[in-house]
PDB file of N, CA and C in Angstrom:
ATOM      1  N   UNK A   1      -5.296  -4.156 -19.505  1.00  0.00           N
ATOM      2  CA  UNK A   1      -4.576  -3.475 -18.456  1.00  0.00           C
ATOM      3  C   UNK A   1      -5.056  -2.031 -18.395  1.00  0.00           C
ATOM      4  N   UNK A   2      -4.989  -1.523 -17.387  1.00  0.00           N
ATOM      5  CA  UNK A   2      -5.169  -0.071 -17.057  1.00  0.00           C
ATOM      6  C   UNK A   2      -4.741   0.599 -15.717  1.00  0.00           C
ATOM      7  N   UNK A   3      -4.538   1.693 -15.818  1.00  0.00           N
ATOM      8  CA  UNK A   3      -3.739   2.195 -14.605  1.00  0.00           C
ATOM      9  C   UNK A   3      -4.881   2.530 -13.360  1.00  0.00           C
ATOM     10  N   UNK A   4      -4.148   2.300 -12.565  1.00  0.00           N
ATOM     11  CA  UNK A   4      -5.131   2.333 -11.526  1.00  0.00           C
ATOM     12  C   UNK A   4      -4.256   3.096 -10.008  1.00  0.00           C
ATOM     13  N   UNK A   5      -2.962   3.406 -10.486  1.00  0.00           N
ATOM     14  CA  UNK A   5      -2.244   4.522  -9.757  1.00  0.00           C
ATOM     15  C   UNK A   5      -2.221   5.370 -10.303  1.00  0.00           C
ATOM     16  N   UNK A   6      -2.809   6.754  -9.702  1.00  0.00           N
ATOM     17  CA  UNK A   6      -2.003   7.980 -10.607  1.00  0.00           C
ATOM     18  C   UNK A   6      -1.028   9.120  -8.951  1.00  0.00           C
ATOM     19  N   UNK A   7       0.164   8.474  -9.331  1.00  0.00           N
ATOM     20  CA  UNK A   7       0.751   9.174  -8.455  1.00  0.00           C
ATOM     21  C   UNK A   7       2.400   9.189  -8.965  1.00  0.00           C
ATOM     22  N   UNK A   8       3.143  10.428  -8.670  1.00  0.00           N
ATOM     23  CA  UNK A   8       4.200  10.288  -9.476  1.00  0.00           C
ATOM     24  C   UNK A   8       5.147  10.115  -8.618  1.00  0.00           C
ATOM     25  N   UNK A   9       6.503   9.985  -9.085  1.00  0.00           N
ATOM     26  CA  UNK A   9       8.070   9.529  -8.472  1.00  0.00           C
ATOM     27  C   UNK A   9       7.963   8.600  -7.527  1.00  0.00           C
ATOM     28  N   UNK A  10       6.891   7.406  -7.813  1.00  0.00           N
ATOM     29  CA  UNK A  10       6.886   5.993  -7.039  1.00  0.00           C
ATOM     30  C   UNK A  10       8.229   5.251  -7.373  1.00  0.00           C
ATOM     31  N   UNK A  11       8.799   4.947  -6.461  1.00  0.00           N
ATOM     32  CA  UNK A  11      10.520   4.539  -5.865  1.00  0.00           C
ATOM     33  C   UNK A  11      10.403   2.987  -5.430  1.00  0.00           C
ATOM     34  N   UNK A  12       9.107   2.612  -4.730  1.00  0.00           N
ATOM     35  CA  UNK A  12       8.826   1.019  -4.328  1.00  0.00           C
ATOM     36  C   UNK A  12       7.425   0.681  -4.147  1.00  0.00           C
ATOM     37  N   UNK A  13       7.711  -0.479  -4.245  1.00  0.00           N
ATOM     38  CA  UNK A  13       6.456  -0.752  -4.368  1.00  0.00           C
ATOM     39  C   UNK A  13       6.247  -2.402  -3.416  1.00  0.00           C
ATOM     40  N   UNK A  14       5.036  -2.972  -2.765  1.00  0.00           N
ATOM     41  CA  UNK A  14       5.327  -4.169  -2.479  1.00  0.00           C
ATOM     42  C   UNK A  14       3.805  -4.492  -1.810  1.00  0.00           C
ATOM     43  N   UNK A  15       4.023  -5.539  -1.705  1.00  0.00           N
ATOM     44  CA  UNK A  15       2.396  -6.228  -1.469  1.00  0.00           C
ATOM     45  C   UNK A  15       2.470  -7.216  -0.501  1.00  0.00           C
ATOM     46  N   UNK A  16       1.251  -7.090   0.640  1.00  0.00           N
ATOM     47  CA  UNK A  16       1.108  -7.807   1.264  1.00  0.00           C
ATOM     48  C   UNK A  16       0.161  -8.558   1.652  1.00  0.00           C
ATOM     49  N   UNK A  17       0.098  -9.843   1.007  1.00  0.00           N
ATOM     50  CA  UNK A  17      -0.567 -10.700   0.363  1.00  0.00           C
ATOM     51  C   UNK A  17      -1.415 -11.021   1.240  1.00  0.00           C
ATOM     52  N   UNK A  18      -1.133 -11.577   2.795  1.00  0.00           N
ATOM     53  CA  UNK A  18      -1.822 -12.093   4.069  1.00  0.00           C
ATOM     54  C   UNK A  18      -2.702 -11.093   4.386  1.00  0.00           C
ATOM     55  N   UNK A  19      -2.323  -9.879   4.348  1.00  0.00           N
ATOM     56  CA  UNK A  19      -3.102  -8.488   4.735  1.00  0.00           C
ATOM     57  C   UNK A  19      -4.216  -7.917   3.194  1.00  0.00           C
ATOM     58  N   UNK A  20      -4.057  -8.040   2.450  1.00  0.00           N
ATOM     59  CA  UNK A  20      -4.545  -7.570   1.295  1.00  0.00           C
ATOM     60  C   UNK A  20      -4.354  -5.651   1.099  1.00  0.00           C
ATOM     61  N   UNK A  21      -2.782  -5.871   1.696  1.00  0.00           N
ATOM     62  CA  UNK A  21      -2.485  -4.474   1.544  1.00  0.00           C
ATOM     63  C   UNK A  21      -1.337  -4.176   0.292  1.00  0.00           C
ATOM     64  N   UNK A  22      -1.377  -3.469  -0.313  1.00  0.00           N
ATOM     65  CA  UNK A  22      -0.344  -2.871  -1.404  1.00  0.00           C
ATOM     66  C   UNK A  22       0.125  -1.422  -1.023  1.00  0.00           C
ATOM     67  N   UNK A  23       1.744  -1.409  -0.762  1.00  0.00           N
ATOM     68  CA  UNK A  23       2.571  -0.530   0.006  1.00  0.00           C
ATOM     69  C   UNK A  23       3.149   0.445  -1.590  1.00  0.00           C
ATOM     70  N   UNK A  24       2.896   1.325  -1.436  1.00  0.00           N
ATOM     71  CA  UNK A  24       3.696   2.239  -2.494  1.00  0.00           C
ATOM     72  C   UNK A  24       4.562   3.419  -1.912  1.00  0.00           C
ATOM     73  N   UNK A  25       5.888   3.758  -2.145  1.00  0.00           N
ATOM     74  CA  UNK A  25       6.416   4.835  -1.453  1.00  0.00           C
ATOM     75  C   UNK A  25       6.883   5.325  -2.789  1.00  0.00           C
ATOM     76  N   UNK A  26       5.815   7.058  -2.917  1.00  0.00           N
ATOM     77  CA  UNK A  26       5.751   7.993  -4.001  1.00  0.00           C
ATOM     78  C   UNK A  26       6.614   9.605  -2.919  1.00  0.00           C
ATOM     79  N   UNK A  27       7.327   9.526  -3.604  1.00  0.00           N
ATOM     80  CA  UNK A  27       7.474  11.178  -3.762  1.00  0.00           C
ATOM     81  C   UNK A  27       8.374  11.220  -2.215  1.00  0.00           C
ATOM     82  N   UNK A  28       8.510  10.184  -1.484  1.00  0.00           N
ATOM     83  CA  UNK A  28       9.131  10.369  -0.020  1.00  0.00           C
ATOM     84  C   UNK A  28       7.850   9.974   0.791  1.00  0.00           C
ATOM     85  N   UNK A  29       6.808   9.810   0.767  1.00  0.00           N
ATOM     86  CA  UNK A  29       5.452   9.137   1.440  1.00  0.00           C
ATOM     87  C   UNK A  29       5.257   7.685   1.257  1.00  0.00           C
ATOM     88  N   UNK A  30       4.752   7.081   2.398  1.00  0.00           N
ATOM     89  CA  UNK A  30       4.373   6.154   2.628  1.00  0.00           C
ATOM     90  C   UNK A  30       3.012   5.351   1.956  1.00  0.00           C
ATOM     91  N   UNK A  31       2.616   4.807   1.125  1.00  0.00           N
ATOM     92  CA  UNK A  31       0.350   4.770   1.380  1.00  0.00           C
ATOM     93  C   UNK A  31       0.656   3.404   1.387  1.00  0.00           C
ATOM     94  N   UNK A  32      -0.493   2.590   1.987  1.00  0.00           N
ATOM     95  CA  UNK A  32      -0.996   1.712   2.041  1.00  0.00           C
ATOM     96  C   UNK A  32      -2.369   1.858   1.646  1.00  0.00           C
ATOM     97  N   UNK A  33      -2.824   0.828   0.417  1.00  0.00           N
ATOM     98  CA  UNK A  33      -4.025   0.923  -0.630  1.00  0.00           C
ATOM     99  C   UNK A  33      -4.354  -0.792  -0.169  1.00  0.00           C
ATOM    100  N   UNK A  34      -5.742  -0.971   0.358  1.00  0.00           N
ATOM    101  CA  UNK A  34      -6.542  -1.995   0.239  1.00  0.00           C
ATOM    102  C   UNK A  34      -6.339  -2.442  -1.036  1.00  0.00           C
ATOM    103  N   UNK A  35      -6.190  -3.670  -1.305  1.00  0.00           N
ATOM    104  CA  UNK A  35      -5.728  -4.407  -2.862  1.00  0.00           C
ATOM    105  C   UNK A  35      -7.237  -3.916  -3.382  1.00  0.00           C
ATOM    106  N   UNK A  36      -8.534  -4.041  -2.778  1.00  0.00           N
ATOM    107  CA  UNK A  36      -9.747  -4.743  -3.145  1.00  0.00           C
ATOM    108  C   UNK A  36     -10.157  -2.978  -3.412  1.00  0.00           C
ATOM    109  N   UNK A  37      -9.482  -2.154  -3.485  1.00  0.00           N
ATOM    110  CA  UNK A  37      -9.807  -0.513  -3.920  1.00  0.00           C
ATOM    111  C   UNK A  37      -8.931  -0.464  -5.172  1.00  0.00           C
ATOM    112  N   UNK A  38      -7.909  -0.951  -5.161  1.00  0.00           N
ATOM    113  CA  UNK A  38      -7.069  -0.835  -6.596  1.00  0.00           C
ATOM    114  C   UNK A  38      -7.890  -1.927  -7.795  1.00  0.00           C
ATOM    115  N   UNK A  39      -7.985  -2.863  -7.301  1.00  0.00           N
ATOM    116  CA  UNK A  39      -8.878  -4.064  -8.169  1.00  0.00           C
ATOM    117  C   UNK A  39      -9.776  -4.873  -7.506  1.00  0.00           C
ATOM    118  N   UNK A  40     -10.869  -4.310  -7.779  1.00  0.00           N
ATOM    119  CA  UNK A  40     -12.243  -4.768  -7.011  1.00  0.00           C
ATOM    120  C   UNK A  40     -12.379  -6.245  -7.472  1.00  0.00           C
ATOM    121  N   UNK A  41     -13.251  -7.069  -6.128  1.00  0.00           N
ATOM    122  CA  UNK A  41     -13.871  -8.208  -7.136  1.00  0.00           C
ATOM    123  C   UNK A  41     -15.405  -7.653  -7.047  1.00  0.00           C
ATOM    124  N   UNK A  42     -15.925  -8.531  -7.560  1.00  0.00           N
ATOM    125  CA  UNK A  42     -17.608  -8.967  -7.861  1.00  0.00           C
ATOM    126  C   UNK A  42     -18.226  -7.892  -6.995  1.00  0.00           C
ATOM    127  N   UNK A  43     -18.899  -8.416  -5.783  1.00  0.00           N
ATOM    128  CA  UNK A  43     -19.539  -7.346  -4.999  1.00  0.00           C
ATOM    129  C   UNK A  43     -18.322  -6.894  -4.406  1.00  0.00           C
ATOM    130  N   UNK A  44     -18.549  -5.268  -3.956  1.00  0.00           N
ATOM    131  CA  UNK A  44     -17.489  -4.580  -3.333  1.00  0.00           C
ATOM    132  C   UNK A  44     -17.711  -4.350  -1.857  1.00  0.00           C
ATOM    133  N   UNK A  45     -16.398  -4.706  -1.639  1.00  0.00           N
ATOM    134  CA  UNK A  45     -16.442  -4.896  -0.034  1.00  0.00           C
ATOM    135  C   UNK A  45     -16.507  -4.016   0.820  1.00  0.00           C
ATOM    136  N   UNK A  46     -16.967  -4.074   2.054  1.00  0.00           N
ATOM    137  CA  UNK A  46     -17.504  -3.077   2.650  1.00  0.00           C
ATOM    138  C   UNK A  46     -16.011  -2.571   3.679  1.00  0.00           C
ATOM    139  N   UNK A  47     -15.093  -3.268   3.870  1.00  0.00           N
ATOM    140  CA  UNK A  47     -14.141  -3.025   4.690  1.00  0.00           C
ATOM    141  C   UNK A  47     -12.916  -2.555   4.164  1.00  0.00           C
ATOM    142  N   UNK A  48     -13.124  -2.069   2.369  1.00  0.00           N
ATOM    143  CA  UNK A  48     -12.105  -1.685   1.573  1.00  0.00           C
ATOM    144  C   UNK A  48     -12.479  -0.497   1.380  1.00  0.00           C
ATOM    145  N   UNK A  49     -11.413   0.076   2.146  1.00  0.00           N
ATOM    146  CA  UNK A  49     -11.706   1.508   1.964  1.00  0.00           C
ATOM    147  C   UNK A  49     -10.999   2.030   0.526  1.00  0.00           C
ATOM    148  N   UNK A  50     -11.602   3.147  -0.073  1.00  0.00           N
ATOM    149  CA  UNK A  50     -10.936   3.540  -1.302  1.00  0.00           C
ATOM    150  C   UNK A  50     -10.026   4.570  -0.886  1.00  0.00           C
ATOM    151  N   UNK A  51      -9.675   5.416   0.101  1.00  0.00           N
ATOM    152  CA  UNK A  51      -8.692   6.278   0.050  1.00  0.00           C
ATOM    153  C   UNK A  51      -7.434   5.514   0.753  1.00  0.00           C
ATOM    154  N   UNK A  52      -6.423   5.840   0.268  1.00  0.00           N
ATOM    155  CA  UNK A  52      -5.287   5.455   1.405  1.00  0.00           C
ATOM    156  C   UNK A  52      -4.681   6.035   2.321  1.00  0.00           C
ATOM    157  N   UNK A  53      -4.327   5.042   2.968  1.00  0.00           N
ATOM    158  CA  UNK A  53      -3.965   5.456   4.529  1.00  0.00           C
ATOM    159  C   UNK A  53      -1.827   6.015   3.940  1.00  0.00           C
ATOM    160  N   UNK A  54      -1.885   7.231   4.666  1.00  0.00           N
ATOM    161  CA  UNK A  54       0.022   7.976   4.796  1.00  0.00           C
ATOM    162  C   UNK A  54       0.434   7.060   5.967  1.00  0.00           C
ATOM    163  N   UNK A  55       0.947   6.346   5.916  1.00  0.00           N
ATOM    164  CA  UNK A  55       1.596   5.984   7.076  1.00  0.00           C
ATOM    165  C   UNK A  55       2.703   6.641   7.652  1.00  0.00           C
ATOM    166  N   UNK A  56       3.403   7.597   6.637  1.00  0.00           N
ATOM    167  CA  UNK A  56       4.908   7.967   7.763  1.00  0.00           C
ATOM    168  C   UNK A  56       4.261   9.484   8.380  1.00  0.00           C
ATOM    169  N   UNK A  57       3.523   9.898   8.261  1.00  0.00           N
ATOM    170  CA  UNK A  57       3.219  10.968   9.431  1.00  0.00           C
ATOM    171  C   UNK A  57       3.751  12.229   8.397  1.00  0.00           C
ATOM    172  N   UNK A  58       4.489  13.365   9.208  1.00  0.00           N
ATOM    173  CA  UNK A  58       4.880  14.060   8.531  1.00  0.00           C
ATOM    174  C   UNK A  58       6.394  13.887   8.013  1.00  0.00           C
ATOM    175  N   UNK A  59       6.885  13.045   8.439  1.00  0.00           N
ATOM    176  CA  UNK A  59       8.579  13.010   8.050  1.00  0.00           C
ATOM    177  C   UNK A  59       8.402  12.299   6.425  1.00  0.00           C
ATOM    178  N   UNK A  60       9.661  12.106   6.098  1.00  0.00           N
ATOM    179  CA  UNK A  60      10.310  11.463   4.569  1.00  0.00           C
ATOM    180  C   UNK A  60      10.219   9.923   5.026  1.00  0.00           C
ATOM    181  N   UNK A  61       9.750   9.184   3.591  1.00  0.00           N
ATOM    182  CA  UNK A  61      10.909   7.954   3.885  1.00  0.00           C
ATOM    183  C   UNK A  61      11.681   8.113   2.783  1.00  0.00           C
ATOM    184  N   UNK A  62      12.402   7.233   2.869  1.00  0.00           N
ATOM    185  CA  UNK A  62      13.340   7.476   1.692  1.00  0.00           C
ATOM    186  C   UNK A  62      13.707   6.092   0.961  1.00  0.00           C
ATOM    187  N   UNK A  63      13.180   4.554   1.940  1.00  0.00           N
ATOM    188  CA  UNK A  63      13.010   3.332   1.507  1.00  0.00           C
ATOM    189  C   UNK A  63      12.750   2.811   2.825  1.00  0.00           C
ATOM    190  N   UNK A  64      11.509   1.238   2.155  1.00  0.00           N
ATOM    191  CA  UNK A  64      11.115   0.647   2.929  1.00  0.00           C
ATOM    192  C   UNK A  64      11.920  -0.590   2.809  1.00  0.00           C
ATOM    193  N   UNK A  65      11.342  -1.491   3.319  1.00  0.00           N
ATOM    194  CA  UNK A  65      11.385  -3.486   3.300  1.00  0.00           C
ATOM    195  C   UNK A  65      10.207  -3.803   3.540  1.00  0.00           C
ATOM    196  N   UNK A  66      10.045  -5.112   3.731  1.00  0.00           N
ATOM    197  CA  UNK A  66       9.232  -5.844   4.571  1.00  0.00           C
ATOM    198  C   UNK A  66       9.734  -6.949   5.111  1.00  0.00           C
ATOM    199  N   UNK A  67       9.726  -7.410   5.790  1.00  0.00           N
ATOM    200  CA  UNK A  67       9.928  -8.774   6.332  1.00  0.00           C
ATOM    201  C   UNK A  67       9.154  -9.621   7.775  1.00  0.00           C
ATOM    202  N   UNK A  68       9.324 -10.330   7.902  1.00  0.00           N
ATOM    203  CA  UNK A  68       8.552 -11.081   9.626  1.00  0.00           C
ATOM    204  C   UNK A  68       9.894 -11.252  10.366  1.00  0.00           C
ATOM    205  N   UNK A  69       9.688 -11.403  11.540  1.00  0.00           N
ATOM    206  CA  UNK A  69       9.760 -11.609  12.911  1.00  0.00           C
ATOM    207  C   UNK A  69       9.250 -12.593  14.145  1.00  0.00           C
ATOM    208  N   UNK A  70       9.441 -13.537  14.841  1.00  0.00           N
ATOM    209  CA  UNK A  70       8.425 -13.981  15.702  1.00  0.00           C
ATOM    210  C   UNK A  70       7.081 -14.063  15.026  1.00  0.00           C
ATOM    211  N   UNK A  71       6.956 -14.186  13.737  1.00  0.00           N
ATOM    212  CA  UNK A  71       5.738 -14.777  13.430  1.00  0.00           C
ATOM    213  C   UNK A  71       4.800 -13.558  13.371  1.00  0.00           C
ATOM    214  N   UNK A  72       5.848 -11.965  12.994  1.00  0.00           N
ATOM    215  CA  UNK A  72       5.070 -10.815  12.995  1.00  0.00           C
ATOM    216  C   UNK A  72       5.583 -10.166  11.616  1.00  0.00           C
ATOM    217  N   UNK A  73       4.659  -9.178  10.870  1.00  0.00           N
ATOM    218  CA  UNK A  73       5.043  -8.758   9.726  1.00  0.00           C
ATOM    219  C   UNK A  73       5.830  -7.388   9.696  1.00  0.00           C
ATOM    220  N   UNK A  74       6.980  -6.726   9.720  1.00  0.00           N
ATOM    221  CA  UNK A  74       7.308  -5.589   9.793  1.00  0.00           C
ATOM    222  C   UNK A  74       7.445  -5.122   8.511  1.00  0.00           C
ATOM    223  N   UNK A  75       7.460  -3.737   8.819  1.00  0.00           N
ATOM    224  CA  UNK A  75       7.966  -2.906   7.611  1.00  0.00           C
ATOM    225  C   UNK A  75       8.616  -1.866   8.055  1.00  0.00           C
TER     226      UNK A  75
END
């Protein structure tokens, strides 16, 4: 095992398996981390980006979910 987050006052955490996205909400921020940047396989993929994407902009969150809809994934 080894760490492969270094970010502090992570509150949730959750994964989305169909997408190969892993959701972390640190500190009141949003990221979404390509699984295949946290734990690579074999050759590294060209569509995994290593930085992550902020999703909430400039505001707080303060907690997420996830769930579907009509056959759609929300968060």
């Amino acid at each position: 095992m080894r760490r492969v987050l270094h970010l502090k006052m992570v509150t949730q955490c959750a994964m989305l398996e169909d997408f190969g996205i892993f959701l972390v909400l640190a500190d009141k921020s949003l990221f979404a981390y390509h699984i295949e940047a946290l734990v690579p396989s074999s050759p590294p993929s060209a569509n995994a980006s290593r930085t992550p994407q902020k999703l909430n902009g400039n505001k707080d969150v303060q907690f997420f979910t996830v769930g579907t809809l009509g056959g759609r994934t929300l968060i």
